[in-house]
Protein backbone atom coordinates (compact mmCIF):
# COMPACT_ATOMS: atom_id res chain seq x y z
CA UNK A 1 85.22 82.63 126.02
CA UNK A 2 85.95 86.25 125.12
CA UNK A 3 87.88 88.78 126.88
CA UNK A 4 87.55 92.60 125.26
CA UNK A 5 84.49 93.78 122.86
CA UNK A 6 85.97 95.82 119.86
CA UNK A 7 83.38 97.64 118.15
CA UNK A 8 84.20 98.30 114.17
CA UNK A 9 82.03 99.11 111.20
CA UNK A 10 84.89 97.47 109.11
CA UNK A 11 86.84 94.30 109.51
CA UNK A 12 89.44 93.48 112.13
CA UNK A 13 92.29 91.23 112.36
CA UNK A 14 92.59 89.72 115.90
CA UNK A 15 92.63 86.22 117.85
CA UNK A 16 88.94 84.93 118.41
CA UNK A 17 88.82 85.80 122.23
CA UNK A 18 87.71 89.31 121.01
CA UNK A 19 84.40 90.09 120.41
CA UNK A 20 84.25 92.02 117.03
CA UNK A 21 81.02 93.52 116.82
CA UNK A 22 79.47 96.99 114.44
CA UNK A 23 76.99 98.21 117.23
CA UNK A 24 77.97 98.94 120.65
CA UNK A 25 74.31 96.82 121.38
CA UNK A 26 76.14 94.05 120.64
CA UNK A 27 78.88 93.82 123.09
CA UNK A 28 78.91 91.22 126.03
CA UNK A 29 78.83 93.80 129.33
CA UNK A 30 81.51 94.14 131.69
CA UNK A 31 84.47 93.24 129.17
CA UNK A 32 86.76 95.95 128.35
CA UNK A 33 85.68 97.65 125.10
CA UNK A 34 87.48 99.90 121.98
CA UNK A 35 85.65 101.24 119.61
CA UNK A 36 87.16 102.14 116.68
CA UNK A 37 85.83 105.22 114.72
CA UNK A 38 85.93 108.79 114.74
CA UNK A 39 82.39 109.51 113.79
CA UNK A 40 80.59 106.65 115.27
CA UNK A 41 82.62 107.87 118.47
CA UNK A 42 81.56 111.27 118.21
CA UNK A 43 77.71 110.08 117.19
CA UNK A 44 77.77 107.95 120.07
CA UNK A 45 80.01 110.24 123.11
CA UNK A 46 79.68 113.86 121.84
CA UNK A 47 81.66 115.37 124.59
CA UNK A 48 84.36 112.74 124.18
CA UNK A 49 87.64 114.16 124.56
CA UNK A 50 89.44 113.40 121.31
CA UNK A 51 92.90 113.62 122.90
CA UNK A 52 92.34 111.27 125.44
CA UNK A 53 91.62 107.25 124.53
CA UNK A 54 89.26 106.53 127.54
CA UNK A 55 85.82 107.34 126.77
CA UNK A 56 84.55 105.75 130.23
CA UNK A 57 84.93 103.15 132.90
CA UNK A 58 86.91 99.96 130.58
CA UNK A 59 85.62 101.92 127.61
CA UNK A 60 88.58 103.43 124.82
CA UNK A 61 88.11 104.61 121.43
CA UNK A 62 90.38 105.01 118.77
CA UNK A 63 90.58 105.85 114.45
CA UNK A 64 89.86 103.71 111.96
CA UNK A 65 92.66 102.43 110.22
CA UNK A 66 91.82 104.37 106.82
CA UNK A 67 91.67 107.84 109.29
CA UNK A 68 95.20 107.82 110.59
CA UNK A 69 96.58 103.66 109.89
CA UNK A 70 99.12 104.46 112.82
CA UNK A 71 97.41 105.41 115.41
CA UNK A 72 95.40 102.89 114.63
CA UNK A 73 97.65 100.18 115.29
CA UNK A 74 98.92 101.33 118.56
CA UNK A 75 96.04 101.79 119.83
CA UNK A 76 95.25 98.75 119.27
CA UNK A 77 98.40 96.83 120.61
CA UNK A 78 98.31 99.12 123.19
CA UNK A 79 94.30 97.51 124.00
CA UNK A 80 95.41 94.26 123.03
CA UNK A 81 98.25 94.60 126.02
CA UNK A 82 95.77 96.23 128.16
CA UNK A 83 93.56 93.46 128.42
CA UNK A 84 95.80 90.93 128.24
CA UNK A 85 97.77 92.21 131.40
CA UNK A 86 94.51 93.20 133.50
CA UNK A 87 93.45 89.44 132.81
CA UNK A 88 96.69 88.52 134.69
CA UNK A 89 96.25 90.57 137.60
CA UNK A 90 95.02 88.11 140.43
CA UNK A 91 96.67 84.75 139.13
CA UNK A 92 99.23 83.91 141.52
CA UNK A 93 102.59 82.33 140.50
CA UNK A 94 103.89 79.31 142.59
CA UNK A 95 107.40 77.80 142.42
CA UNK A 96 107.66 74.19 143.63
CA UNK A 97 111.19 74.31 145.30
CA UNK A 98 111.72 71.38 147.26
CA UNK A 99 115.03 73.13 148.59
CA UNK A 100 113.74 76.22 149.48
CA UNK A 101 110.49 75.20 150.99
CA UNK A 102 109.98 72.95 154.01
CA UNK A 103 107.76 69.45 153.91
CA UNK A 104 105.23 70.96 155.34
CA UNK A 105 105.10 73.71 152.71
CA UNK A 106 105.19 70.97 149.90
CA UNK A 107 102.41 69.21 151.02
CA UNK A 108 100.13 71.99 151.44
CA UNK A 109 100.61 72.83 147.91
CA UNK A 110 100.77 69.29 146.65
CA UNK A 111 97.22 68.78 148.46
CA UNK A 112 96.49 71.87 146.82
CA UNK A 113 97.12 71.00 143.49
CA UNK A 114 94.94 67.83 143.34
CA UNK A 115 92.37 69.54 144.73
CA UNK A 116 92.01 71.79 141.72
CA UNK A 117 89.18 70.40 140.32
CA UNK A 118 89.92 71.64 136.43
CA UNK A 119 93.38 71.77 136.18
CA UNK A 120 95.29 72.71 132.89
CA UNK A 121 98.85 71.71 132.45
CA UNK A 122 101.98 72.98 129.99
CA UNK A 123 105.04 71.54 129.52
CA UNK A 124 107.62 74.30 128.55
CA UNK A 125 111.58 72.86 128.32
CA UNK A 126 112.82 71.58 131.51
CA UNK A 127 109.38 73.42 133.48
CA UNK A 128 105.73 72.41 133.90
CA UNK A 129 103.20 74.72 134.49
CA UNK A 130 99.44 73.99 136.39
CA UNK A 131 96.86 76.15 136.20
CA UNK A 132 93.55 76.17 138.24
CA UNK A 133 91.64 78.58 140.34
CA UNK A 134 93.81 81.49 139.28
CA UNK A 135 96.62 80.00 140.27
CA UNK A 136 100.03 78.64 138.38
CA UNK A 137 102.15 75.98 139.96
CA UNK A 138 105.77 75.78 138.43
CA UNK A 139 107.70 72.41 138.87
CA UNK A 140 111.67 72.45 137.50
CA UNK A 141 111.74 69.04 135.91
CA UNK A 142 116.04 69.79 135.94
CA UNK A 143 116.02 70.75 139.77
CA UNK A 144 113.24 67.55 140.79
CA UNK A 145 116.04 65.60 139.24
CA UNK A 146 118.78 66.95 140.59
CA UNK A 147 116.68 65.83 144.07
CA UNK A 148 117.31 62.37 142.69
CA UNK A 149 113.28 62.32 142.18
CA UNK A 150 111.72 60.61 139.36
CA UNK A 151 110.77 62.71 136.76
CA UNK A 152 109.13 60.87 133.97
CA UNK A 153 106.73 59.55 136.95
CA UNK A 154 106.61 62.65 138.21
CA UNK A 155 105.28 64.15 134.51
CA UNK A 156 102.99 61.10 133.98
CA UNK A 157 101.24 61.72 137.32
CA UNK A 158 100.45 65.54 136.69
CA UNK A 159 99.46 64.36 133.28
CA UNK A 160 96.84 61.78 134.86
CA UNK A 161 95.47 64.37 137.18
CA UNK A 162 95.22 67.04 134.07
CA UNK A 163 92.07 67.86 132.34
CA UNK A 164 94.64 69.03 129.85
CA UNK A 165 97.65 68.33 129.13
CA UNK A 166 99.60 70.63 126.49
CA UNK A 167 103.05 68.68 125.65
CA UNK A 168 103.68 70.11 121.95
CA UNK A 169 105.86 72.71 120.81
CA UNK A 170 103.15 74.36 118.62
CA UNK A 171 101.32 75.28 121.96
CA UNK A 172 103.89 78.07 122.05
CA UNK A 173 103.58 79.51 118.40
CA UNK A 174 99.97 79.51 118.70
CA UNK A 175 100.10 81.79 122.37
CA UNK A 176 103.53 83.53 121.22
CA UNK A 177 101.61 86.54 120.72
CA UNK A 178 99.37 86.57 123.92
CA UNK A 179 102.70 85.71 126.38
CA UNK A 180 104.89 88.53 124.42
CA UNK A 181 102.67 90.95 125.42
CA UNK A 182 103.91 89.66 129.23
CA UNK A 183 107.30 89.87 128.46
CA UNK A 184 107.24 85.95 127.49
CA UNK A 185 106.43 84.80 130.06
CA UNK A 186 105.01 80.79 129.19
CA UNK A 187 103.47 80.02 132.34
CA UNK A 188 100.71 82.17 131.31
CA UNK A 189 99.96 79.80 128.59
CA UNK A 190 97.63 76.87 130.32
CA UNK A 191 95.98 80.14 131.90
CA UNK A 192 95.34 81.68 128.52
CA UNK A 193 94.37 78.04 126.65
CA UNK A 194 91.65 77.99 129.93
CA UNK A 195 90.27 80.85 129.55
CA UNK A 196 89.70 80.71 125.50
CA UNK A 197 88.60 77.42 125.37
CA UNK A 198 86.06 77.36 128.38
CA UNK A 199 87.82 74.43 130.03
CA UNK A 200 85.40 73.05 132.22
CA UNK A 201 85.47 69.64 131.40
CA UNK A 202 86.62 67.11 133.81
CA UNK A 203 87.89 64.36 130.92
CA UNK A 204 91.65 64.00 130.33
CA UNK A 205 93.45 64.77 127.01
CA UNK A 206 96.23 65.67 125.34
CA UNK A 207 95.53 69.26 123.14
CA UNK A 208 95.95 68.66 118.80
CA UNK A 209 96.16 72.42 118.33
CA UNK A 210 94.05 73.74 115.53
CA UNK A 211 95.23 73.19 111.98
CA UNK A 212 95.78 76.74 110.24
């Protein structure tokens, strides 16, 4: 699945979720879009305003690299960030506190969970993180044991109920870029894998990331 259209007559280094096209034709509609290129910009929007980046609703422009090589590449975080942040907007963050929140509370969201129908699951340190239907739930493996509940039954269970299940530290090196541009934050992660992988699948398995 792709998330932003960039538009470049010459080659671009980013993650495969972009669409990197040479022809504005080409771009998948309704994605947020940069086009890189002065002229093409200028061929294309004649009464662009050069000093501003947005050429239009979800639409920015910016240099090419061999025009001005800075500007270039902060512009292009600066998309990167963009998107990345507006894709974040209406997922909802859940904490699982069994302290904090009554029975009643914790069986709502328990029922809740396992009626996600495509659910994907991370396993960061002592947390684990389930997304579905643009919401994350976050379980404290430290503070379910402090409860004197079992864990490792507890982690199997999710696991079960998973269509994935990421349990590997390289999970983390291959998203490090995507969650820094959130301030870190990991529980982003089984959100991200969903949304670049197309999970729809209803099998369980346990991610091999990609070699390279």
């Amino acid at each position: 699945m792709k998330v932003a259209n960039i538009v470049s007559s010459s080659n671009i280094n980013v993650s495969e979720e972009f669409n990197v096209v040479k022809s504005i034709n080409d771009i998948i509609d309704g994605l947020p879009t940069l086009i890189v290129g002065y002229e093409y910009v200028k061929k294309n929007y004649p009464d662009f305003d050069v000093t501003d980046i947005i050429l239009g609703k979800n639409i920015y422009w910016t240099v090419k690299r061999t025009e001005k090589r800075d500007k270039f590449e902060e512009d292009l975080i600066w998309f990167k960030t963009k998107v990345y942040q507006d894709l974040i907007k209406n997922i909802n963050y859940v904490l699982v506190d069994p302290i904090q929140q009554s029975p009643k509370t914790l069986i709502k969201i328990i029922r809740k969970i396992f009626s996600i129908k495509n659910k994907v699951s991370y396993v960061h340190g002592n947390m684990i993180y389930i997304y579905g239907e643009n919401l994350i739930f976050g379980l404290d493996l430290n503070l379910l044991n402090y409860m004197k509940m079992n864990t490792t039954k507890i982690k199997n269970r999710i696991k079960t109920i998973s269509n994935v299940f990421l349990d590997n530290d390289n999970i983390f090196i291959e998203y490090k870029k995507n969650v820094g541009r959130l301030g870190n934050q990991v529980r982003y992660i089984p959100y991200f894998y969903s949304i670049i992988h197309g999970e729809n699948n209803t099998t369980s398995l346990i991610h091999i990331p990609r070699k390279g």
